[in-house]
Protein backbone atom coordinates (compact mmCIF):
# COMPACT_ATOMS: atom_id res chain seq x y z
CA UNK A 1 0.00 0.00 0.00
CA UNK A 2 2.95 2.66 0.73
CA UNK A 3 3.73 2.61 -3.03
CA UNK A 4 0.19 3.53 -3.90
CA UNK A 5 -0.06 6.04 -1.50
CA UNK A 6 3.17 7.56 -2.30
CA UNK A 7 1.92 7.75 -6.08
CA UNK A 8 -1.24 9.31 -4.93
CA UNK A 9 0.61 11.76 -3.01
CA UNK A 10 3.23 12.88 -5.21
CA UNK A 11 0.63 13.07 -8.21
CA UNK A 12 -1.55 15.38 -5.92
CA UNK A 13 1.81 17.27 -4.30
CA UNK A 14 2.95 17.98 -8.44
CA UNK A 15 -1.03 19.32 -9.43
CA UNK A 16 -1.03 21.87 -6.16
CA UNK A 17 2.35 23.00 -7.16
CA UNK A 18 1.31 23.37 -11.20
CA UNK A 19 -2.08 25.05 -9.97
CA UNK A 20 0.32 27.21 -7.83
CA UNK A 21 2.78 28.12 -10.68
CA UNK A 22 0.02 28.93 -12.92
CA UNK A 23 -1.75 31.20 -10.72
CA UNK A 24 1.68 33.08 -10.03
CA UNK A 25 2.65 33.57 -13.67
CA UNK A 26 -0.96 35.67 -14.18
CA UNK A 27 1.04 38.21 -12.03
CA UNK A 28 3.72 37.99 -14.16
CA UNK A 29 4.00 39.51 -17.34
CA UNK A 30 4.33 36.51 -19.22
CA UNK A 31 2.91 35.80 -22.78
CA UNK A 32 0.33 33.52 -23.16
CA UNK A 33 1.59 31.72 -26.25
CA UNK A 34 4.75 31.11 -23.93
CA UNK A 35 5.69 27.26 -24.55
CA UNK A 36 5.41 27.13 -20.24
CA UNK A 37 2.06 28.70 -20.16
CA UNK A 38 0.95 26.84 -22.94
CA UNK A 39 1.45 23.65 -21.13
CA UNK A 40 0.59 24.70 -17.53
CA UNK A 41 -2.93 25.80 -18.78
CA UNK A 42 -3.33 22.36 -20.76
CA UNK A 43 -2.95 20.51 -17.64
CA UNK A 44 -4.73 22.92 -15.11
CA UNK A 45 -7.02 24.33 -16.68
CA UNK A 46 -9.78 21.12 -17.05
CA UNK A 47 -9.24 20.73 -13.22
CA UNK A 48 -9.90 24.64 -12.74
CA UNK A 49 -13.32 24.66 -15.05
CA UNK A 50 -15.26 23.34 -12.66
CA UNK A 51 -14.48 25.63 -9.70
CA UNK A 52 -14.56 29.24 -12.13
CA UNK A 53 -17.94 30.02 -11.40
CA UNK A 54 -17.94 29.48 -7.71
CA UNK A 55 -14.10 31.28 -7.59
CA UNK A 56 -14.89 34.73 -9.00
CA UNK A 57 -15.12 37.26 -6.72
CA UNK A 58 -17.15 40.06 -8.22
CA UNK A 59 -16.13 42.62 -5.63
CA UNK A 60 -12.46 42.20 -5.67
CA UNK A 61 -12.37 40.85 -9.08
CA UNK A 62 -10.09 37.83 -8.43
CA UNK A 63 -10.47 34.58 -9.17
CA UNK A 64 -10.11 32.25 -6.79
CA UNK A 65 -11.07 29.23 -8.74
CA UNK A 66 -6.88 28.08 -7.71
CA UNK A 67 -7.47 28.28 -3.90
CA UNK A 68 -10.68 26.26 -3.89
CA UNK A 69 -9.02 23.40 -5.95
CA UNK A 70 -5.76 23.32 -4.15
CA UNK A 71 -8.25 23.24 -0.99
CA UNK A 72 -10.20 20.14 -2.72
CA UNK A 73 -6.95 18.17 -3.77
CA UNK A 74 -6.19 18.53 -0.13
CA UNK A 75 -8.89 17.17 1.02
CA UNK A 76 -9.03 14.15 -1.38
CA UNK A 77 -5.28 13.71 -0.68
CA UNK A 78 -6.56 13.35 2.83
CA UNK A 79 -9.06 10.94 2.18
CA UNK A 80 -7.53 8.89 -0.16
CA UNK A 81 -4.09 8.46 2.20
CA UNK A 82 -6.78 7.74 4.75
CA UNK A 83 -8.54 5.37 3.35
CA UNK A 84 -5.43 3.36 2.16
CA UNK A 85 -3.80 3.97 5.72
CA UNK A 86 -6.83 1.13 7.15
């Protein structure tokens, strides 16, 4: 089971840290036809879809759609590693 559950893990340690990369370099002033950003939105951005509506704050304008999934991979991380741990 550790193998499993370090797979797990690792897979859901590398998409917080893409989802965190991503949401950095729309400070930056990258270009979006960058080979980096290119890539980084093909593999976030079906995982962010889902949480755009819910993460737009129309007061403040930003879009929090990042926090809420690195807050849900979390929690299945959690669940997951749990459930393997029995």
């Amino acid at each position: 089971m550790f193998g499993v559950a370090y797979i797990i893990n690792l897979v859901i340690n590398l998409l917080i840290l893409l989802v965190l990369v991503r949401a950095v370099l729309t400070w930056l002033p990258v270009p979006p036809y960058h080979p980096m950003v290119k890539m980084l939105d093909s593999l976030t951005e079906p995982l962010l879809r889902p949480f755009r509506k819910m993460g737009r704050s129309a007061a403040a304008g930003f879009d929090l759609s990042p926090m809420i999934l690195i807050i849900v991979l979390i929690i299945v991380r959690t669940v997951l590693l749990g459930l393997l741990a029995r």
